[in-house]
N, C-alpha and C. Protein backbone atom coordinates (compact mmCIF):
# COMPACT_ATOMS: atom_id res chain seq x y z
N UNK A 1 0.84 -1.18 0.00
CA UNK A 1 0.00 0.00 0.00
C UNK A 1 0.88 1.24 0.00
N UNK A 2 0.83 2.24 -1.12
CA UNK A 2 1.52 3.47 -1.55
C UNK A 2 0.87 4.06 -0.92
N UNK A 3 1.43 5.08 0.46
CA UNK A 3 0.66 6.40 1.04
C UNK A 3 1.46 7.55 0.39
N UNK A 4 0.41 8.25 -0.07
CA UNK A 4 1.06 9.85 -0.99
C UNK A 4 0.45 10.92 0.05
N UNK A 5 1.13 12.10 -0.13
CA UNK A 5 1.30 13.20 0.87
C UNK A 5 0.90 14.74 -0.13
N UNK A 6 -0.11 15.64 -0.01
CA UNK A 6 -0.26 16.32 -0.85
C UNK A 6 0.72 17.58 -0.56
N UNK A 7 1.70 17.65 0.19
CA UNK A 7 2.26 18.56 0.97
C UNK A 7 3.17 18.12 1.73
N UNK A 8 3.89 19.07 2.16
CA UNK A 8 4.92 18.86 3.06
C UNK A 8 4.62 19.00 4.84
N UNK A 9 3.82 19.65 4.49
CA UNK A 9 2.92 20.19 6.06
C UNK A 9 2.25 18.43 6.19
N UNK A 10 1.51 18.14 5.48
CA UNK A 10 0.28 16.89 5.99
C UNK A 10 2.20 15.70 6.39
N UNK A 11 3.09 15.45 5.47
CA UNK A 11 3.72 14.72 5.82
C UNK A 11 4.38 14.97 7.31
N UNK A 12 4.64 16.31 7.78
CA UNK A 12 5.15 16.73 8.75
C UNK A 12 4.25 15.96 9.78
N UNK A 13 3.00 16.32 9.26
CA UNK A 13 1.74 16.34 10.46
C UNK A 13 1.67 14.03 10.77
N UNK A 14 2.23 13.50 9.65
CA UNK A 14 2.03 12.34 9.85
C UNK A 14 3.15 11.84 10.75
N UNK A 15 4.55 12.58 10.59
CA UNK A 15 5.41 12.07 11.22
C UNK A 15 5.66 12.59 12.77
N UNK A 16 4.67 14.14 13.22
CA UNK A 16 5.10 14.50 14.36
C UNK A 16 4.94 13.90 15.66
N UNK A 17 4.46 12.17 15.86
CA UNK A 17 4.52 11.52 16.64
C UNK A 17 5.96 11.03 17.16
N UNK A 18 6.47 10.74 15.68
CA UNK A 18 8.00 10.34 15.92
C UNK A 18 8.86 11.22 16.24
N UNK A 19 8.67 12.54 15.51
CA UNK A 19 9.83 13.72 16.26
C UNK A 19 9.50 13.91 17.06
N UNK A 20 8.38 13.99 18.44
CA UNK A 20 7.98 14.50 19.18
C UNK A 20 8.68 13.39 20.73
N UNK A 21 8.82 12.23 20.01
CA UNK A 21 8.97 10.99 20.35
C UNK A 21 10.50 10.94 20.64
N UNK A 22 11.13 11.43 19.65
CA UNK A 22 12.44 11.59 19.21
C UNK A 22 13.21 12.76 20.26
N UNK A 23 12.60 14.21 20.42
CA UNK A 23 12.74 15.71 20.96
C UNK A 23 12.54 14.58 22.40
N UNK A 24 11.59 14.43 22.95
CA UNK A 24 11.81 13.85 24.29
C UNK A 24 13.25 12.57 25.08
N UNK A 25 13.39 12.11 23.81
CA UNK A 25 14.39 11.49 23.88
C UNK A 25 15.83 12.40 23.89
N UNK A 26 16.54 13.39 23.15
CA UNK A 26 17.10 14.06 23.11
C UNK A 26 16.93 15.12 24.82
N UNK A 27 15.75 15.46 25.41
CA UNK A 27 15.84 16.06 26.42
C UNK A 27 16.43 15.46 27.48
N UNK A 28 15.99 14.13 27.43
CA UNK A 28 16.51 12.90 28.56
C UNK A 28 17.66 13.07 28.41
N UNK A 29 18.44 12.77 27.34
CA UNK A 29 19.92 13.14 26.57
C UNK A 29 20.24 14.65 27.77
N UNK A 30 19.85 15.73 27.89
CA UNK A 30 20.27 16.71 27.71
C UNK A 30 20.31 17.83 27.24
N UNK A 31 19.75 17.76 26.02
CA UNK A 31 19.52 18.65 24.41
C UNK A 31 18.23 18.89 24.78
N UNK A 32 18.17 19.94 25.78
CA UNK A 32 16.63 20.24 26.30
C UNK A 32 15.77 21.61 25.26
N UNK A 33 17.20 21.99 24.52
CA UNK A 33 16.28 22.87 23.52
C UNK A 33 16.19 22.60 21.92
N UNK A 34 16.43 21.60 21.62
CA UNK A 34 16.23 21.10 20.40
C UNK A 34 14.28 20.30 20.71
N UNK A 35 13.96 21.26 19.39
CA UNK A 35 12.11 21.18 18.97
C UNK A 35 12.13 19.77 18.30
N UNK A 36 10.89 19.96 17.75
CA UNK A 36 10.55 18.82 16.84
C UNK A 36 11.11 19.79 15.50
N UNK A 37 10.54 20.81 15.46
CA UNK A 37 10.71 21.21 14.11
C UNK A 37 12.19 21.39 13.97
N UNK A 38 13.40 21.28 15.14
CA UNK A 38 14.81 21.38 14.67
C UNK A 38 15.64 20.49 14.27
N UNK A 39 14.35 19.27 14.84
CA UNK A 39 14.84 18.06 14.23
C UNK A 39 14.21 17.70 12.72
N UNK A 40 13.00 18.12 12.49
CA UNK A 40 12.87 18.04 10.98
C UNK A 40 13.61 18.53 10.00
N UNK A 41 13.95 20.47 10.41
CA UNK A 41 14.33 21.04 9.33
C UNK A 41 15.98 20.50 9.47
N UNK A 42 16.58 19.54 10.46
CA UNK A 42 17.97 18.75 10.21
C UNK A 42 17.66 18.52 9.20
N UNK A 43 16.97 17.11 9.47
CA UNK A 43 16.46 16.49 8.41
C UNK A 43 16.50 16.66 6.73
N UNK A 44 15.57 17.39 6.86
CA UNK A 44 15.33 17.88 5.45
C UNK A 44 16.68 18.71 4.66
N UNK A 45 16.97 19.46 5.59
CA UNK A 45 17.81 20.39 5.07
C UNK A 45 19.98 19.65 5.00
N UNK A 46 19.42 18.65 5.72
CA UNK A 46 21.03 17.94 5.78
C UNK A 46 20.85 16.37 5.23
N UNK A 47 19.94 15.85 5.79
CA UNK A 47 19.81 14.56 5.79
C UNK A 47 19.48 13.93 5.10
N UNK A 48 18.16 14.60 4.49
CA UNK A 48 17.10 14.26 3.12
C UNK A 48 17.53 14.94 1.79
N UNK A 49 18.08 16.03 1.96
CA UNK A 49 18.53 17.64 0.67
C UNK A 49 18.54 16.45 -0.69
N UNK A 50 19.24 15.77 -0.65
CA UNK A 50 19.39 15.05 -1.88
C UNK A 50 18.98 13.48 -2.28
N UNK A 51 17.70 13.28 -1.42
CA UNK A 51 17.08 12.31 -1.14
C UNK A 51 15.70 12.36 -2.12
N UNK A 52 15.50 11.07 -2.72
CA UNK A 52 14.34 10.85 -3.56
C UNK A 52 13.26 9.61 -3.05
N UNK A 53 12.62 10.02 -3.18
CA UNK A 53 11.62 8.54 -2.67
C UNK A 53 11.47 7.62 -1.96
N UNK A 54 12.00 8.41 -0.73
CA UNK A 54 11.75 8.07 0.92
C UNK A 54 10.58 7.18 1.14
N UNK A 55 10.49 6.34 1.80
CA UNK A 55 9.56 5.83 2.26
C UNK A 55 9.14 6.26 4.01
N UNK A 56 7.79 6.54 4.15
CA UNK A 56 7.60 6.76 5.73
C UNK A 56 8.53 6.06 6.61
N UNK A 57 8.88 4.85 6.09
CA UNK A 57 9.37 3.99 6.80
C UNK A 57 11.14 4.05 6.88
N UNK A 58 11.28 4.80 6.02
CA UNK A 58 12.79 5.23 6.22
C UNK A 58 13.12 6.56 6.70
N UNK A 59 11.93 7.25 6.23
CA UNK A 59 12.01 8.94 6.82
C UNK A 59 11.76 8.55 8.74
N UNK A 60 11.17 7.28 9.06
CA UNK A 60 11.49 6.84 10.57
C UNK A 60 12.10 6.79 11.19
N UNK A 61 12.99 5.68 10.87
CA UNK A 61 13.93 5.11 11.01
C UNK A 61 15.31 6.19 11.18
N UNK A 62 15.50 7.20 10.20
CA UNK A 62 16.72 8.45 9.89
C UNK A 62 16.11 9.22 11.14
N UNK A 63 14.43 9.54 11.76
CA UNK A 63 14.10 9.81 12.93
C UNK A 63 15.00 9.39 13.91
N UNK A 64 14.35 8.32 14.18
CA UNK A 64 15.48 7.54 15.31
C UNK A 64 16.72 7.64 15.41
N UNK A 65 17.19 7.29 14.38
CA UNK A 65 18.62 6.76 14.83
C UNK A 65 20.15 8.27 14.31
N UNK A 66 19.24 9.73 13.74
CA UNK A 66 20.14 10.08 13.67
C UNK A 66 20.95 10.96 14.82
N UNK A 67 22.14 10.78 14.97
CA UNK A 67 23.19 11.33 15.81
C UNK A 67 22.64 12.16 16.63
N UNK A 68 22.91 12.42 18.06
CA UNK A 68 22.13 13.74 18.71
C UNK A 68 23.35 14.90 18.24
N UNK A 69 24.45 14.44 18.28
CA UNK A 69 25.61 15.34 18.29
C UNK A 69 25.41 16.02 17.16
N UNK A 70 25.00 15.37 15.97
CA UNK A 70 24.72 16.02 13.99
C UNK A 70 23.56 16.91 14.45
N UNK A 71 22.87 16.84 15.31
CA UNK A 71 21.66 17.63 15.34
C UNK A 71 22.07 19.09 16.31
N UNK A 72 22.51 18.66 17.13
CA UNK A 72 22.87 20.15 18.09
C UNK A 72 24.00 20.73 17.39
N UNK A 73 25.16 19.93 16.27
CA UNK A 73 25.96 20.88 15.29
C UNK A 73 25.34 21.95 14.62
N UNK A 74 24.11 21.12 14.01
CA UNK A 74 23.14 22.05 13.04
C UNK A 74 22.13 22.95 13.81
N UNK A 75 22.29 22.94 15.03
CA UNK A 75 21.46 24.26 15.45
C UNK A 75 22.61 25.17 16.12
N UNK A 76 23.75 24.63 16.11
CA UNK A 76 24.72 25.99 16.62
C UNK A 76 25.02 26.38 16.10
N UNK A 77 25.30 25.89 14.77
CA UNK A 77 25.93 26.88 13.40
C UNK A 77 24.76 27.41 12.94
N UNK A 78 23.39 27.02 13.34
CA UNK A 78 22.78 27.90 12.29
C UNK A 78 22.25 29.13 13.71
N UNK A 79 22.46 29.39 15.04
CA UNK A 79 22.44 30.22 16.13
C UNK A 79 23.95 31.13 15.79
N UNK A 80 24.84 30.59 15.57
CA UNK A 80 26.15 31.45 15.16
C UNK A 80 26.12 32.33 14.07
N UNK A 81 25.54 31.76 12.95
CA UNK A 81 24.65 32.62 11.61
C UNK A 81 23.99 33.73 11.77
N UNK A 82 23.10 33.29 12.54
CA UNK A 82 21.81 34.16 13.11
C UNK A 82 23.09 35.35 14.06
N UNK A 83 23.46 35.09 14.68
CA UNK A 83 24.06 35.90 15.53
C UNK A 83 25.30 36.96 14.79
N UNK A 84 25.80 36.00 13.75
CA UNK A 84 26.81 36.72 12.86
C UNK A 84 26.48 37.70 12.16
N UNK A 85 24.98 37.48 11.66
CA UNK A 85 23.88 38.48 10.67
C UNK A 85 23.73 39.71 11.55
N UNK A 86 23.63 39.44 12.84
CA UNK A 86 22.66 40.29 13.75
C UNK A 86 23.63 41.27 14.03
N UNK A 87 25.26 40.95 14.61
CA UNK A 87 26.29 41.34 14.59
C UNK A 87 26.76 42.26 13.93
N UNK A 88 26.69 41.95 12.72
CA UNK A 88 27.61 42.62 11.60
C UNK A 88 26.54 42.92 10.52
N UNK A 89 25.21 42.77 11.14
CA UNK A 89 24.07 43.73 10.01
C UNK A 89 24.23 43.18 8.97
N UNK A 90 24.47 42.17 8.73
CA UNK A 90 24.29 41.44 7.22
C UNK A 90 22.89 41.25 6.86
């Protein structure tokens, strides 16, 4: 059975059991300010960028099991960005 997604929002909305699932796990960890959504836009923006025809079942699975350490990299460099912009008025 093929499940199709008309959007990126409804797919978000199918998987936010698992990031939510995932973000609590990471707090236990420590990583008490990493969201769900900082773990998606990892995701998407590092993990998936050049990814074709994911299955729910693998977009899961890359849930689970990716690195906590790859995830709090990608929110300090992108807080150092933010801060570099803010800094120097870029």
């Amino acid at each position: 059975m093929d499940i199709t997604f008309n959007s990126v929002e409804e797919l978000y909305r199918r998987l936010k059991p698992a990031l939510g699932a995932r973000r609590a796990e990471m707090k236990r960890k420590g990583y008490v300010y990493a969201t769900e959504d900082d773990i998606w836009n990892y995701l998407i923006e590092e993990k998936w960028k050049n990814s074709k025809n994911l299955s729910l079942y693998e977009m899961t699975c890359d849930i689970f099991s990716i690195d906590d350490t790859l995830i709090d990299a990608y929110l300090r460099n992108k807080l150092n960005k933010k801060n570099r912009k803010v800094y120097f008025n870029d």
